[in-house]
C-alpha atoms as a PDB file:
ATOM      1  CA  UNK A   1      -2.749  31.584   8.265  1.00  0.00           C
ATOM      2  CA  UNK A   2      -4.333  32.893   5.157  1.00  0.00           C
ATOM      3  CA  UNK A   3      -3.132  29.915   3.239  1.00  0.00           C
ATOM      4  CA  UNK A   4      -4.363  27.840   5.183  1.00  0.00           C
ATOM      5  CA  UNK A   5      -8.142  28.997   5.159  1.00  0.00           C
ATOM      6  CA  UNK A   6      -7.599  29.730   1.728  1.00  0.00           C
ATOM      7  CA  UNK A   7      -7.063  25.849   0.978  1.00  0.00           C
ATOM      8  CA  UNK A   8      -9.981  25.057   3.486  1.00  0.00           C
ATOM      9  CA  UNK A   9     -12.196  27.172   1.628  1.00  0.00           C
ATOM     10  CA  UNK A  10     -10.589  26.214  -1.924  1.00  0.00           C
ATOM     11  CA  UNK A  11     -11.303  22.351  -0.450  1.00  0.00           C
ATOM     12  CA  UNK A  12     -14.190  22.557   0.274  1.00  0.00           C
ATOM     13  CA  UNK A  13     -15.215  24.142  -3.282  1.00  0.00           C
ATOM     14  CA  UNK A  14     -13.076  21.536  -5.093  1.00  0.00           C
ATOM     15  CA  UNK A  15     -15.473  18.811  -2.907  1.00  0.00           C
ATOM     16  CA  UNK A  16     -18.440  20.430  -3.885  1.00  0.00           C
ATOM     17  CA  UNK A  17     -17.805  21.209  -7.289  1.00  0.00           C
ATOM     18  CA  UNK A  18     -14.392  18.877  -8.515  1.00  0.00           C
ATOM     19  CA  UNK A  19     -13.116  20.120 -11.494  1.00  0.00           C
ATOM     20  CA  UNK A  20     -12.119  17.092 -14.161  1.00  0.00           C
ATOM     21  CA  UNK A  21      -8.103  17.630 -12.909  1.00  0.00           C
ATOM     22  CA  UNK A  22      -9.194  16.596  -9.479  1.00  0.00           C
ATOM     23  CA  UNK A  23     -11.282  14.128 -10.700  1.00  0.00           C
ATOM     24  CA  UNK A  24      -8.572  12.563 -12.882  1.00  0.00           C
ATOM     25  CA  UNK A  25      -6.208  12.774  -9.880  1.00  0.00           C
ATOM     26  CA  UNK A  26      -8.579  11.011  -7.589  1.00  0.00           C
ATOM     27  CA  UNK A  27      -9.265   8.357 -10.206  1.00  0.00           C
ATOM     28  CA  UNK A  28      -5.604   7.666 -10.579  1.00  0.00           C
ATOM     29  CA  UNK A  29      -4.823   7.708  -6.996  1.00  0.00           C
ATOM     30  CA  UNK A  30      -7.788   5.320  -6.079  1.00  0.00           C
ATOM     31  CA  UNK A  31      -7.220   2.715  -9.191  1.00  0.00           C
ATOM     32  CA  UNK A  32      -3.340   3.072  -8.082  1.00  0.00           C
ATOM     33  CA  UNK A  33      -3.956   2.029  -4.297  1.00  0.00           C
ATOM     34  CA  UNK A  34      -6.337  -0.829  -5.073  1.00  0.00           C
ATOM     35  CA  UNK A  35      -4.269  -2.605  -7.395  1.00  0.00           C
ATOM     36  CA  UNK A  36      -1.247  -1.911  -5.988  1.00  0.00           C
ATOM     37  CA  UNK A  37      -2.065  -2.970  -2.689  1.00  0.00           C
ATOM     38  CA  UNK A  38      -4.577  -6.126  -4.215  1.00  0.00           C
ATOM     39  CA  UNK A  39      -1.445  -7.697  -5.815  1.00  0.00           C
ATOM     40  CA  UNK A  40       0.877  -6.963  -3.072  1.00  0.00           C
ATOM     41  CA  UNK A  41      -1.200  -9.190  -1.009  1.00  0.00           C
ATOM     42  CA  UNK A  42      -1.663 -11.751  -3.713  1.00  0.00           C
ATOM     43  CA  UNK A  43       2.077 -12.008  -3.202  1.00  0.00           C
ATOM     44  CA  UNK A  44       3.191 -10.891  -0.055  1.00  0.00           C
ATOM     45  CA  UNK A  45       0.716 -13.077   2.046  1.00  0.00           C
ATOM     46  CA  UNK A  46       2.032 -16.610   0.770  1.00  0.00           C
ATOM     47  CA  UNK A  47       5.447 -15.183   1.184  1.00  0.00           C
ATOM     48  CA  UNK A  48       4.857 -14.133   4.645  1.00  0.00           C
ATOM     49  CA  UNK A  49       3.327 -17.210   5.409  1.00  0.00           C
ATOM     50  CA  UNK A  50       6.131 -19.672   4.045  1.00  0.00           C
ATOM     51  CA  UNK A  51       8.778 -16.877   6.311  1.00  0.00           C
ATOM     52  CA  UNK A  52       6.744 -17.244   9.467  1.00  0.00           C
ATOM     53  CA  UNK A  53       5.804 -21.001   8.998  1.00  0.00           C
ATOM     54  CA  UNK A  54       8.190 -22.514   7.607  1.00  0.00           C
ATOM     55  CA  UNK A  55      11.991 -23.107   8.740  1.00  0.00           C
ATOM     56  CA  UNK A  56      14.719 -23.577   6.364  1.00  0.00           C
ATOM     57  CA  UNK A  57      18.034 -22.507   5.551  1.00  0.00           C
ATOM     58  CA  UNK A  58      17.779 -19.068   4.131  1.00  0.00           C
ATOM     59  CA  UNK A  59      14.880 -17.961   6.417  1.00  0.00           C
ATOM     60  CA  UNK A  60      16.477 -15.559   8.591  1.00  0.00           C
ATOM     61  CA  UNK A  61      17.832 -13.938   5.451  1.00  0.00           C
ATOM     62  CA  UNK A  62      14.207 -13.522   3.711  1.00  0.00           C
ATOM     63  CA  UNK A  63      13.373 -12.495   7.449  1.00  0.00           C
ATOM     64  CA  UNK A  64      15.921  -9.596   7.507  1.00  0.00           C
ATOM     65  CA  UNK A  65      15.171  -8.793   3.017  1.00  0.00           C
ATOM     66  CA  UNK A  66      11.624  -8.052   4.092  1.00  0.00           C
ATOM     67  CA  UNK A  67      12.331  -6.265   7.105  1.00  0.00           C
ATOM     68  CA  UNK A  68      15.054  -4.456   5.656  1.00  0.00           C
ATOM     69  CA  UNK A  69      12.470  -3.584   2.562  1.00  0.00           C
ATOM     70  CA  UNK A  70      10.053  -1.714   4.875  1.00  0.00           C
ATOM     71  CA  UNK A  71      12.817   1.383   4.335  1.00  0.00           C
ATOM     72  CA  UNK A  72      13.169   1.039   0.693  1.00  0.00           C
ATOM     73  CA  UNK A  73      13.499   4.625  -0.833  1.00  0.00           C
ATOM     74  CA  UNK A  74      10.599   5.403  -2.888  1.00  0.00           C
ATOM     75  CA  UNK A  75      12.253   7.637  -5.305  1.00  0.00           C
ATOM     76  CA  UNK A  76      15.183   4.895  -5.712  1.00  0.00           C
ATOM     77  CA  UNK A  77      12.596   2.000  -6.260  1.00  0.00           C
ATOM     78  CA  UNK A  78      10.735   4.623  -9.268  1.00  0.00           C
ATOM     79  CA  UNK A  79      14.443   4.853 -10.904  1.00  0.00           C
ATOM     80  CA  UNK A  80      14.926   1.586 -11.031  1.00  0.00           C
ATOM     81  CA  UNK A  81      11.578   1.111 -12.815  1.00  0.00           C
ATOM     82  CA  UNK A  82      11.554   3.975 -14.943  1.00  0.00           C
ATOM     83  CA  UNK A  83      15.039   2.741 -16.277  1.00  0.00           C
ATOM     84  CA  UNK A  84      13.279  -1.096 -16.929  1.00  0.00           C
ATOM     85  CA  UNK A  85      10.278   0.415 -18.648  1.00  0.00           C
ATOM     86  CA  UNK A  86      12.354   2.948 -20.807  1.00  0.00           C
ATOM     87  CA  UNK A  87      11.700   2.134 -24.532  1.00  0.00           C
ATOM     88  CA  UNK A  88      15.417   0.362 -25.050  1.00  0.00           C
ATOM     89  CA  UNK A  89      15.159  -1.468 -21.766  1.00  0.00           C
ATOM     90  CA  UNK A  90      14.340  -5.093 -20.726  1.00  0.00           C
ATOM     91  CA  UNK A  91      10.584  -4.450 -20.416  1.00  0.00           C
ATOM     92  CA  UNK A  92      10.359  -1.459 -22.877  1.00  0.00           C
ATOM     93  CA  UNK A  93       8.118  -3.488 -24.888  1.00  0.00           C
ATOM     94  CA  UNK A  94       5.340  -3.525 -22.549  1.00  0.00           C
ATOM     95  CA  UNK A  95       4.796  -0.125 -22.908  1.00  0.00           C
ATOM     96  CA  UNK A  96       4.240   0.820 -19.252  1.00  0.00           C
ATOM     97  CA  UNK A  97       6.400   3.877 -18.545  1.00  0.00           C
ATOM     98  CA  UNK A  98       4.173   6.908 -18.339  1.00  0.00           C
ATOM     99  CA  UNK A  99       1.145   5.093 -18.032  1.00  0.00           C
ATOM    100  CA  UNK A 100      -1.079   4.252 -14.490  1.00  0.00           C
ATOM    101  CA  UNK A 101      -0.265   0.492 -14.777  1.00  0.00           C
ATOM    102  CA  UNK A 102       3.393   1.195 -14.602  1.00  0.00           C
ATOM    103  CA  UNK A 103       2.176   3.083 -11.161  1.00  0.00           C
ATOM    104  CA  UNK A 104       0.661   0.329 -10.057  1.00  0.00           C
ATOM    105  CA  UNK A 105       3.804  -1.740 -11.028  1.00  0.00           C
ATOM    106  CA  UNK A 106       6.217   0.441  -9.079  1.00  0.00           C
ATOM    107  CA  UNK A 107       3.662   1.219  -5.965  1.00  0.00           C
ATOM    108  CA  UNK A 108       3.267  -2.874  -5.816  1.00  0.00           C
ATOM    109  CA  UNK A 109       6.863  -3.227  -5.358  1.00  0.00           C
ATOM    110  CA  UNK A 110       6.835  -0.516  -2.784  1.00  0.00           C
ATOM    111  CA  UNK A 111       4.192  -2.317  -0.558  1.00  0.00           C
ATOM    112  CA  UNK A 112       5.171  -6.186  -1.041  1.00  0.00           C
ATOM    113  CA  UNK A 113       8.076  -6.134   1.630  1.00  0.00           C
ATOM    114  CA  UNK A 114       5.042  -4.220   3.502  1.00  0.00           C
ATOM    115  CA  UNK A 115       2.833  -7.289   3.496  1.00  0.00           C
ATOM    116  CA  UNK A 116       5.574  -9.782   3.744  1.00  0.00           C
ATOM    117  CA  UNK A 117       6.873  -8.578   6.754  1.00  0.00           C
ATOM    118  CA  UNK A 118       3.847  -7.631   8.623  1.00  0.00           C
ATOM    119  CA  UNK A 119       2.556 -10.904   7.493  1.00  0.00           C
ATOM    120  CA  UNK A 120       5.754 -13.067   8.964  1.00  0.00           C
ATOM    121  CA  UNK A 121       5.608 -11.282  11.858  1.00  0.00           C
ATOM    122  CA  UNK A 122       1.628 -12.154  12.554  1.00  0.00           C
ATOM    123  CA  UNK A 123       1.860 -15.382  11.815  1.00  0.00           C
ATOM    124  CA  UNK A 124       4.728 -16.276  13.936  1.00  0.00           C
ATOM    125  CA  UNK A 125       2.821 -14.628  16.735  1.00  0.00           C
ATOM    126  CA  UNK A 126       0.111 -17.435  16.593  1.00  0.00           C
ATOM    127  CA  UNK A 127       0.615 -19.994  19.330  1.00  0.00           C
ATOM    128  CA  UNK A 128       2.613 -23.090  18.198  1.00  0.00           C
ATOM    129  CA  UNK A 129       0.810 -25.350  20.251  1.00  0.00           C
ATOM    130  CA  UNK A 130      -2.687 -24.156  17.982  1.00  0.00           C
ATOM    131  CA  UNK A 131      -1.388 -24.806  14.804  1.00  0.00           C
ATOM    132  CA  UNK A 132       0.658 -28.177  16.066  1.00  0.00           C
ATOM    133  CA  UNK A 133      -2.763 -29.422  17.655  1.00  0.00           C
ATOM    134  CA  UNK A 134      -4.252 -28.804  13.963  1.00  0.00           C
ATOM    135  CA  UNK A 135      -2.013 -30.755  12.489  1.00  0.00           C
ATOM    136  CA  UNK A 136      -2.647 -33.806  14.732  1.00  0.00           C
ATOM    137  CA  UNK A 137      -5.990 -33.667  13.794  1.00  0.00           C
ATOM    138  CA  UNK A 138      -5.030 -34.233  10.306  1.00  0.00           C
ATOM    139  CA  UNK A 139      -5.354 -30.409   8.724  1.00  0.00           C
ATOM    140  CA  UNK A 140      -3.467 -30.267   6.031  1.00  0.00           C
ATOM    141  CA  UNK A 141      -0.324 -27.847   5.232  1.00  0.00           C
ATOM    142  CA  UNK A 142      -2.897 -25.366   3.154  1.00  0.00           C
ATOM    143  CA  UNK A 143      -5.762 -25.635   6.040  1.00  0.00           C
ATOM    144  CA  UNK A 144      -2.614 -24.837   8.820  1.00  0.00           C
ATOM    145  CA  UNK A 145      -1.745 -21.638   6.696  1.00  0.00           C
ATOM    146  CA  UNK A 146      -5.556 -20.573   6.329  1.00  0.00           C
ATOM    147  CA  UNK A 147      -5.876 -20.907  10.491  1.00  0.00           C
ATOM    148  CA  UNK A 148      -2.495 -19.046  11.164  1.00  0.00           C
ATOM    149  CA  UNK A 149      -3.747 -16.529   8.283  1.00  0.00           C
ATOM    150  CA  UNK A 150      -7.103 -16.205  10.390  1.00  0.00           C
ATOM    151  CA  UNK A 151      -5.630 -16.305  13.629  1.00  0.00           C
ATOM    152  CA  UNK A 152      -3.071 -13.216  12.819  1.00  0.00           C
ATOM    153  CA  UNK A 153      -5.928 -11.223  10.876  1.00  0.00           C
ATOM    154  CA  UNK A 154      -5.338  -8.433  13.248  1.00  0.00           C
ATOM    155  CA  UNK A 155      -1.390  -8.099  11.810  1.00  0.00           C
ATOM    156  CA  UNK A 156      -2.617  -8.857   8.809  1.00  0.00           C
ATOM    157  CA  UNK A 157      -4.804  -5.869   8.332  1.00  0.00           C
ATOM    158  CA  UNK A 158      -2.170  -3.823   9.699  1.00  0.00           C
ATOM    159  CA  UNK A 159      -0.235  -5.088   6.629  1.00  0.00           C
ATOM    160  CA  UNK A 160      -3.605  -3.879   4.516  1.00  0.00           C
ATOM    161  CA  UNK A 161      -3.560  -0.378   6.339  1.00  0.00           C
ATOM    162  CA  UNK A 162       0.075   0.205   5.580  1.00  0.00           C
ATOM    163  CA  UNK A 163       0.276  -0.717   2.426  1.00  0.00           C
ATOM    164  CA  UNK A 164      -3.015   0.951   1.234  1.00  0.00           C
ATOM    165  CA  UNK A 165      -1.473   3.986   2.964  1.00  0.00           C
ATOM    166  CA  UNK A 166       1.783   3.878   1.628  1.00  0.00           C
ATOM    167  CA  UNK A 167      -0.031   3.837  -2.275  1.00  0.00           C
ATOM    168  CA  UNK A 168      -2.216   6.716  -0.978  1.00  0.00           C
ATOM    169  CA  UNK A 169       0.706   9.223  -0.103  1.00  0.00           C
ATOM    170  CA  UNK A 170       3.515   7.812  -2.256  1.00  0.00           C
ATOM    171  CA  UNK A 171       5.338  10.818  -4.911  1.00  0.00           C
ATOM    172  CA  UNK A 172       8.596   9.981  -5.851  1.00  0.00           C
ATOM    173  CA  UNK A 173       7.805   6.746  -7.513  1.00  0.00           C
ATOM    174  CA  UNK A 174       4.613   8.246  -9.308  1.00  0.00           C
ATOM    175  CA  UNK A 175       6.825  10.803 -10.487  1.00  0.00           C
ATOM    176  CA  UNK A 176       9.565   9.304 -11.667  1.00  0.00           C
ATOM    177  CA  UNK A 177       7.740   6.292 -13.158  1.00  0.00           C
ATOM    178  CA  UNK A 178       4.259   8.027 -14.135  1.00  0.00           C
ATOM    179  CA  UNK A 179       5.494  11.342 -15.567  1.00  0.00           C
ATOM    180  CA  UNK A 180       2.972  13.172 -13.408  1.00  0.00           C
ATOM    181  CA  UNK A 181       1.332  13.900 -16.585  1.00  0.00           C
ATOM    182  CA  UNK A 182      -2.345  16.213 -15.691  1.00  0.00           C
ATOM    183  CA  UNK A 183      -5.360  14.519 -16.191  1.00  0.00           C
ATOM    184  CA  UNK A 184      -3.504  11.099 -17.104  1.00  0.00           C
ATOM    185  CA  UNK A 185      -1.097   9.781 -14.327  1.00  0.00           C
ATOM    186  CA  UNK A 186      -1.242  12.676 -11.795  1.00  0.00           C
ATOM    187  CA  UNK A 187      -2.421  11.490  -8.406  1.00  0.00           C
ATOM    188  CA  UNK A 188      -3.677  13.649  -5.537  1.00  0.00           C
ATOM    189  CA  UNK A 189      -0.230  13.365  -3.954  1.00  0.00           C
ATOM    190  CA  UNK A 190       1.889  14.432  -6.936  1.00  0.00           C
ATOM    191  CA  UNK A 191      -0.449  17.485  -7.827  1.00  0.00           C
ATOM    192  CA  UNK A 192       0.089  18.659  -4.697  1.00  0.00           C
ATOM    193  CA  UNK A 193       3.784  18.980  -5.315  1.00  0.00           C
ATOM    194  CA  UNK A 194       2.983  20.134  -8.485  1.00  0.00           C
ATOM    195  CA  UNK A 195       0.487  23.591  -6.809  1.00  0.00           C
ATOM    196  CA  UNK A 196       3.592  23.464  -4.470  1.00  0.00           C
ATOM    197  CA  UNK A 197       6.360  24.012  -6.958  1.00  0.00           C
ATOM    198  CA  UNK A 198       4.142  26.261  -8.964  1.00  0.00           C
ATOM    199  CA  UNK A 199       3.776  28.627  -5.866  1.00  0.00           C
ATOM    200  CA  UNK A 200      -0.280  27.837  -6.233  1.00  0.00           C
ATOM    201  CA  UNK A 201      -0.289  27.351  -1.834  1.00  0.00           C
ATOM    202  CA  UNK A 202      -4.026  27.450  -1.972  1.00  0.00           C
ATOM    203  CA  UNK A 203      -5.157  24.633  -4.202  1.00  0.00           C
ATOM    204  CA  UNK A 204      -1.791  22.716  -2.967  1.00  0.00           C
ATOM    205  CA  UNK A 205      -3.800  22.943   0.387  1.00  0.00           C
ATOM    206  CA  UNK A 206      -6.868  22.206  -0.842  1.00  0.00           C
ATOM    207  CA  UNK A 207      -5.697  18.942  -2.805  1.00  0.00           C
ATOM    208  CA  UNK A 208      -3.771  17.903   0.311  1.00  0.00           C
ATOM    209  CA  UNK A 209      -6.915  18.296   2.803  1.00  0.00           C
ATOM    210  CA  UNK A 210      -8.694  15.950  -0.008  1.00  0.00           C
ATOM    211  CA  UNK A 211      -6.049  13.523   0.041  1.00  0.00           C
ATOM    212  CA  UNK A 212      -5.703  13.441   4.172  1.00  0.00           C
ATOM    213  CA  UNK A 213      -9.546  13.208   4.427  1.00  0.00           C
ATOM    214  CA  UNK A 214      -9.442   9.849   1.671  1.00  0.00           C
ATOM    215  CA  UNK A 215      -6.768   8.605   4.072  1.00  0.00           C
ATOM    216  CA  UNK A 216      -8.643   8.995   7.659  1.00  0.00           C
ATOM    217  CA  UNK A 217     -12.007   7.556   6.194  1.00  0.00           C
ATOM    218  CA  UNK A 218     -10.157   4.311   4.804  1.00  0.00           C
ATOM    219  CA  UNK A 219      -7.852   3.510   7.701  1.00  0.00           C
ATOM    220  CA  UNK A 220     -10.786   4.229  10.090  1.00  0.00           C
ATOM    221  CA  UNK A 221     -12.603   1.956   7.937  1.00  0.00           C
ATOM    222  CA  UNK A 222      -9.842  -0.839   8.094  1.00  0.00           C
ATOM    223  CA  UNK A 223      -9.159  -0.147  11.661  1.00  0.00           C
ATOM    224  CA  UNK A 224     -12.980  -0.655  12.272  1.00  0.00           C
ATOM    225  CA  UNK A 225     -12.623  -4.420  10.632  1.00  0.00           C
ATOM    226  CA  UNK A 226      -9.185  -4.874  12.712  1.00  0.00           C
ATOM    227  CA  UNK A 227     -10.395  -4.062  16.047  1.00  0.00           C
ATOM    228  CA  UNK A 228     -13.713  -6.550  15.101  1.00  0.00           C
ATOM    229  CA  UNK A 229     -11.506  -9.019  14.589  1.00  0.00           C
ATOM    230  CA  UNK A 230      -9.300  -8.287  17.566  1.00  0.00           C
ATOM    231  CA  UNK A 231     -12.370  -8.849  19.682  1.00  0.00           C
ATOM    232  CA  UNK A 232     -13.914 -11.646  18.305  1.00  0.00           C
ATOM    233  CA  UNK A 233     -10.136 -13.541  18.862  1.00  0.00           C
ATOM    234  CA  UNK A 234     -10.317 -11.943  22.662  1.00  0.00           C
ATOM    235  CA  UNK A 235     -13.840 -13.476  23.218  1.00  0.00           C
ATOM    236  CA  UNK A 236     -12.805 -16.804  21.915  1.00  0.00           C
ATOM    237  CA  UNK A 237      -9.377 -16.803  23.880  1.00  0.00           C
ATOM    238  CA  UNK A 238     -11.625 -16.168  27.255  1.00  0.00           C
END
């Protein structure tokens, strides 16, 4: 129980006055999520689209790679990328490994089948008959994807939330990829297994109460947005 108070009080000093390691870490983990989760859905929402649209031979497959992709271990994903960014490998020359944009790289793998899947699955939730009455009209195939895109917003910012949240809290990619070097690629949630291996429980706590408290404000944020959006498509369905 001491611990725990210990990182509540320890918290609450870090919020009031952050030293520059937290404020490196929060940096990093913020510029991490936004990216991360910004080109994931760059990606992932035409993708989803064309998978919940669209049939053709090879959809089920894509269906069952996305779905399948919502397990992909972290720490497997960060080897993998560590090994293609490592100075004799196929993207050595970019110069990424140990750096935030290699993050972002990894953590944007890590949330794509994320969006893709949450995005098929909204879309093929929208009524046929909607989308097949649009196209009589004479909507074209992009304006048909923008309506099934506005129809399923409420999926798709359950795609947002997860993916945002999965950059938030990831560790074994920004680890393995990053270097969890202080002050340059450390996020909040590898410095907290840093206190934690380092038998510092108190700012571990403390670092950890920052990082739940980032994650509560932006899904209730997100969720806010959602549920507006689930309302609006009740009022117009009565």
């Amino acid at each position: 129980m001491e611990f725990l108070l210990d990182g509540i009080r320890e918290g609450w000093h870090l919020l009031l006055h952050p030293d520059a390691e937290l404020k490196s870490a929060f940096d990093v983990t913020m510029r991490v999520a936004f990216f991360s989760t910004l080109f994931s859905l760059a990606a992932g929402l035409p993708l989803g689209l064309l998978l919940g649209l669209r049939s053709f031979r090879g959809r089920s497959a894509g269906l069952s790679l996305a779905n399948a992709g919502l397990g992909l271990p972290p720490v497997v994903v960060g080897l993998i990328v560590a090994i293609l960014l490592f100075r004799m490998g196929p993207f050595g020359g970019l110069n990424l490994l140990y750096t935030v944009n290699g993050i972002i790289v990894a953590q944007t793998l890590l949330a794509l089948p994320i969006v893709v899947a949450f995005t098929a699955a909204a879309v093929q939730a929208v009524p046929t008959a909607l989308l097949d009455q649009a196209s009589a009209l004479g909507a074209s195939r992009p304006r048909v994807a923008m309506l099934a895109l506005r129809e399923a917003r409420v999926g798709i910012f359950a795609a947002v939330i997860a993916a945002l949240g999965s950059a938030l809290s990831e560790v074994g990619a920004v680890v393995l990829v990053g270097g969890n070097i202080q002050q340059q690629t450390e996020t909040l949630a590898s410095a907290v297994l840093v206190k934690v291996s380092a038998g510092e429980y108190g700012p571990a706590l403390a670092y950890g109460f920052i990082l739940l408290g980032l994650i509560l404000v932006l899904a209730a944020v997100l969720t806010l947005l959602q549920q507006r959006g689930a309302a609006s498509l009740g009022w117009r369905a009565s």
